[in-house]
N, C-alpha and C. Protein backbone atom coordinates (compact mmCIF):
# COMPACT_ATOMS: atom_id res chain seq x y z
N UNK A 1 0.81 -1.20 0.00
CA UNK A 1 0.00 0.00 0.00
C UNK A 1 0.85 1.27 0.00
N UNK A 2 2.16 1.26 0.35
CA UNK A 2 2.93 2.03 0.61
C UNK A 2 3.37 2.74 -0.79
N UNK A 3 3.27 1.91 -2.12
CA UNK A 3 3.67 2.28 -3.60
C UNK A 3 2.21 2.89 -4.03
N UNK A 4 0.91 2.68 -3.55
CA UNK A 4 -0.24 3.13 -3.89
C UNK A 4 -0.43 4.41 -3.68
N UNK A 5 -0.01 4.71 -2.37
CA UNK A 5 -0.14 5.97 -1.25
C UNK A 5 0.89 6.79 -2.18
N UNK A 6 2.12 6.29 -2.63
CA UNK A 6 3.59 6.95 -3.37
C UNK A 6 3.10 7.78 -4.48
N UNK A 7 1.88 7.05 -5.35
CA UNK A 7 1.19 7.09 -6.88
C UNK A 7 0.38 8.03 -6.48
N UNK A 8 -0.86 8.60 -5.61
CA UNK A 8 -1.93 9.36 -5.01
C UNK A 8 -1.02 10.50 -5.18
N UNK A 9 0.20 10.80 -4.62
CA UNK A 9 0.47 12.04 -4.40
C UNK A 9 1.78 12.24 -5.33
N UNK A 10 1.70 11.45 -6.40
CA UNK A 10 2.92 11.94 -7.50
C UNK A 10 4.02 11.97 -7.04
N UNK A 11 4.59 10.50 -6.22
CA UNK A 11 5.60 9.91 -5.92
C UNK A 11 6.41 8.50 -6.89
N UNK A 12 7.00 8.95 -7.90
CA UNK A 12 7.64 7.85 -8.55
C UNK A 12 8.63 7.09 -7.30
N UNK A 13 8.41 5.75 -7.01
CA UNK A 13 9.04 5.17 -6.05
C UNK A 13 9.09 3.52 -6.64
N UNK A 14 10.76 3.58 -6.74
CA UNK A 14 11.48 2.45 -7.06
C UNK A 14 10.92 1.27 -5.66
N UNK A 15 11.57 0.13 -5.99
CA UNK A 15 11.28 -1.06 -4.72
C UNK A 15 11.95 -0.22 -3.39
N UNK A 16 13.56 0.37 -3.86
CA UNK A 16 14.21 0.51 -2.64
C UNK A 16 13.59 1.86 -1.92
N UNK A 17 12.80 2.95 -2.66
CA UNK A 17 12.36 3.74 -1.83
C UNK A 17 11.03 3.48 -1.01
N UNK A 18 9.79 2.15 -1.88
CA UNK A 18 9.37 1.77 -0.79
C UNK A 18 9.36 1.12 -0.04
N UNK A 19 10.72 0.55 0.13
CA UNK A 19 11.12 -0.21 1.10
C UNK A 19 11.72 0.94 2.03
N UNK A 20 12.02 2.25 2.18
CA UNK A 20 12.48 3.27 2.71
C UNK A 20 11.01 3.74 3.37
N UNK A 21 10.87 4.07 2.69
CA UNK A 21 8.82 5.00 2.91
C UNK A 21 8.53 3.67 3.93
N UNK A 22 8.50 2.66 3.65
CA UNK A 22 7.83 1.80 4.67
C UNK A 22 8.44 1.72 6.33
N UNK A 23 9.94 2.04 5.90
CA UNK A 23 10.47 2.20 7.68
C UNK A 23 10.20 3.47 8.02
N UNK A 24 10.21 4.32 6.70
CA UNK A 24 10.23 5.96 7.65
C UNK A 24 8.46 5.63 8.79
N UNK A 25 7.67 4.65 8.09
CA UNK A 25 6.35 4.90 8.29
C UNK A 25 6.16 3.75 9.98
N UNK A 26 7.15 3.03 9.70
CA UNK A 26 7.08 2.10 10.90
C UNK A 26 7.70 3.11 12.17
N UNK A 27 8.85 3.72 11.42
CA UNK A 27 9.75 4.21 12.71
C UNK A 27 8.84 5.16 13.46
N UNK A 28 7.97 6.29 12.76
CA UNK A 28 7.04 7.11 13.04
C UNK A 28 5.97 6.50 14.31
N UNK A 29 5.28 4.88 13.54
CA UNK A 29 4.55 4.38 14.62
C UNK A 29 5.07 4.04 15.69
N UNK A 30 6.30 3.56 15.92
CA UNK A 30 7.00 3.17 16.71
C UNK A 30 7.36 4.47 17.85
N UNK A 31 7.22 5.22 17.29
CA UNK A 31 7.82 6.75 18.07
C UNK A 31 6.77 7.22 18.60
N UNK A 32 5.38 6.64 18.05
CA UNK A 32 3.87 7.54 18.31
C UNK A 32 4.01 8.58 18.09
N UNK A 33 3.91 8.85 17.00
CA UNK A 33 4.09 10.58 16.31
C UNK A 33 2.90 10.81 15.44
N UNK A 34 2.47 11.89 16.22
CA UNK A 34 1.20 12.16 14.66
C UNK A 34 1.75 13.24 13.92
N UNK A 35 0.72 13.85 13.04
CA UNK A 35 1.09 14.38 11.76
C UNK A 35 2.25 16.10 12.50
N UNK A 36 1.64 15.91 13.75
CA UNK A 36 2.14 17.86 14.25
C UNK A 36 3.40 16.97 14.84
N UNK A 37 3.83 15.92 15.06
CA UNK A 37 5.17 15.91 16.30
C UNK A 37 6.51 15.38 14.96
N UNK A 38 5.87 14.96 14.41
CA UNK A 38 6.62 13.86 12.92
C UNK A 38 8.09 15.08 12.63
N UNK A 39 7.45 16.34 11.91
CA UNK A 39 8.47 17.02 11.43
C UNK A 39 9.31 17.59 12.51
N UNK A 40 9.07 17.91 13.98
CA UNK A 40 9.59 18.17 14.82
C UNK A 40 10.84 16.86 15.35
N UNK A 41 10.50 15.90 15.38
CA UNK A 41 10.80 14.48 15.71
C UNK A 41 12.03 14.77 14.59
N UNK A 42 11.67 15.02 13.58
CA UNK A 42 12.92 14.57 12.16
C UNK A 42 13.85 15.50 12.16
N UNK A 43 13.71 16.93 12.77
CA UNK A 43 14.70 17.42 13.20
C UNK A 43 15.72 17.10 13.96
N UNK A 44 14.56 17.16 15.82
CA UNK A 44 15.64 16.80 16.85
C UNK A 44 16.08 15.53 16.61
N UNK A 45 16.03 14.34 16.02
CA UNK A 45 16.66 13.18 15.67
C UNK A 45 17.41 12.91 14.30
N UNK A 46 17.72 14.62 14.05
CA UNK A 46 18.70 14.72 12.61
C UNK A 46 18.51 13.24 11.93
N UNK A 47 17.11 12.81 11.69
CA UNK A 47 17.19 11.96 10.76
C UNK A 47 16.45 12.70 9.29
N UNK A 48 17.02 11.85 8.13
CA UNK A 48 16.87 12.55 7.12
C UNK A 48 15.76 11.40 6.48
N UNK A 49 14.38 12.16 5.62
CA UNK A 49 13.53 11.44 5.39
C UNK A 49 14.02 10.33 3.74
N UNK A 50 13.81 9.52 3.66
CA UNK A 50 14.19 9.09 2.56
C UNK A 50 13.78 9.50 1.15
N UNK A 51 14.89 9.17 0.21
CA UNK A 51 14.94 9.55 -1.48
C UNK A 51 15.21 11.04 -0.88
N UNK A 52 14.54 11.54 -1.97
CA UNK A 52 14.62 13.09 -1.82
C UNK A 52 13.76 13.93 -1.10
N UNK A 53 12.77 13.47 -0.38
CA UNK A 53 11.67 13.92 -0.24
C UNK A 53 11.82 14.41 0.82
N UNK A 54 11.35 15.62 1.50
CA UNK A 54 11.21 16.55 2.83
C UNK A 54 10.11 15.69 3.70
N UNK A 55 9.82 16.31 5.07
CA UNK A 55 9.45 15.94 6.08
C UNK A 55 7.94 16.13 5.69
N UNK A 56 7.53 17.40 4.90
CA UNK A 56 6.62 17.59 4.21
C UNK A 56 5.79 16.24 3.26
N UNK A 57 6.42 15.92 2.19
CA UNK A 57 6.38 14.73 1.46
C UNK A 57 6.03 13.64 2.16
N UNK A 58 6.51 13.16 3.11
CA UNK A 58 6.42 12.14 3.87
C UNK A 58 5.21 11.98 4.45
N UNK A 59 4.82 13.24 5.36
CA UNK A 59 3.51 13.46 5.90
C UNK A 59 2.33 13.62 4.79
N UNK A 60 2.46 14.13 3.50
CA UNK A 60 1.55 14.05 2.71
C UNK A 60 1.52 12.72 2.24
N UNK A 61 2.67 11.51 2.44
CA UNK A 61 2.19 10.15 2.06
C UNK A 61 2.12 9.17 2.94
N UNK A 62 2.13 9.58 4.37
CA UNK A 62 1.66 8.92 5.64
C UNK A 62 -0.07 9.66 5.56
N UNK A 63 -0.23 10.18 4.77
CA UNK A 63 -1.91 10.53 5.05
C UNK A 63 -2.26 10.02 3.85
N UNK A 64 -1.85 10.29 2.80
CA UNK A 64 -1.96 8.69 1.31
C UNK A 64 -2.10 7.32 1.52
N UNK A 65 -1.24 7.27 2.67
CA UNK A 65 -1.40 5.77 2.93
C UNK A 65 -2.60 4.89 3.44
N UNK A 66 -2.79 6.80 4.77
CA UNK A 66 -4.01 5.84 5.54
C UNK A 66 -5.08 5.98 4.86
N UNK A 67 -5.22 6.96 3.90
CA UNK A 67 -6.48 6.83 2.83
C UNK A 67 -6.74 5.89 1.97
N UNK A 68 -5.33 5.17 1.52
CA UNK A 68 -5.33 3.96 0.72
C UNK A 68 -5.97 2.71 1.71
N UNK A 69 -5.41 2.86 3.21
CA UNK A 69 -6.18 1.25 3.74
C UNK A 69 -7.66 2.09 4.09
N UNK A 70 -7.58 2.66 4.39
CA UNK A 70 -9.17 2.71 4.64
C UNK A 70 -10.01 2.81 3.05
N UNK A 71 -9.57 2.80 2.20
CA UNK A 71 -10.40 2.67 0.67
C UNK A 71 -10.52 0.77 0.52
N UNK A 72 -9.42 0.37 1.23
CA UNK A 72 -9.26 -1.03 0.97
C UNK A 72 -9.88 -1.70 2.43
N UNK A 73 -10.66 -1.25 3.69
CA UNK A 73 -11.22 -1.36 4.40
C UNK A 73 -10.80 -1.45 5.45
N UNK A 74 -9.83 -0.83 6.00
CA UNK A 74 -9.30 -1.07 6.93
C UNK A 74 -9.45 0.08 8.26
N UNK A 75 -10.20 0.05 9.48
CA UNK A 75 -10.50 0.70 9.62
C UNK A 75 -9.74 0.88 11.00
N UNK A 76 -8.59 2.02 10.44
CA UNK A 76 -7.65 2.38 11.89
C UNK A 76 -7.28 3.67 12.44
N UNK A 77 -7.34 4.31 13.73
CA UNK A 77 -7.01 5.55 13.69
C UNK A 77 -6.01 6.42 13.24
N UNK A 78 -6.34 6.97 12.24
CA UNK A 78 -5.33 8.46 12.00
C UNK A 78 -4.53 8.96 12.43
N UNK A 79 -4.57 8.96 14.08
CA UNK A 79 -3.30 9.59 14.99
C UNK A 79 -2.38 9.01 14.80
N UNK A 80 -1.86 7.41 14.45
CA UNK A 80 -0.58 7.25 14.74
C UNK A 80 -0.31 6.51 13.05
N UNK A 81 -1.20 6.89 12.00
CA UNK A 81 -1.08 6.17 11.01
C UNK A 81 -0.49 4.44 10.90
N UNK A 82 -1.80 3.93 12.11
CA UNK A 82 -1.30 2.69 12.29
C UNK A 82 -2.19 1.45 10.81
């Protein structure tokens, strides 16, 4: 779902970037970060979001994503894009 969510928002993404997009998206749940703590988080943890894409990008395809499972029925809360 992670290459679906990539396509919604005019993300060309090879295997290895969604295999990137998929940890940036685990590490996020793992951290419990919603959409306001995410870009703050990617600072103070000087981590850099994968391919080329800003902290911006990311959050516009962590909200692609959860629109993609919930089109495919999946029905989970938003806050932690679980």
């Amino acid at each position: 779902m992670i290459s679906a969510a990539a396509a919604r928002i005019g993300i060309r993404a090879d295997k290895a970037l969604v295999r990137d997009l998929a940890a940036e998206v685990e590490w996020s749940k793992v951290s419990m970060l919603d959409a306001d703590a995410y870009a703050e988080a990617v600072r103070a943890n000087r981590r850099t979001p994968p391919g080329d894409l800003s902290a911006d990008d990311v959050l516009a395809l962590m909200d692609a994503y959860q629109e993609a499972k919930e089109d495919r029925g999946f029905s989970i809360s938003k806050m932690y894009w679980c």
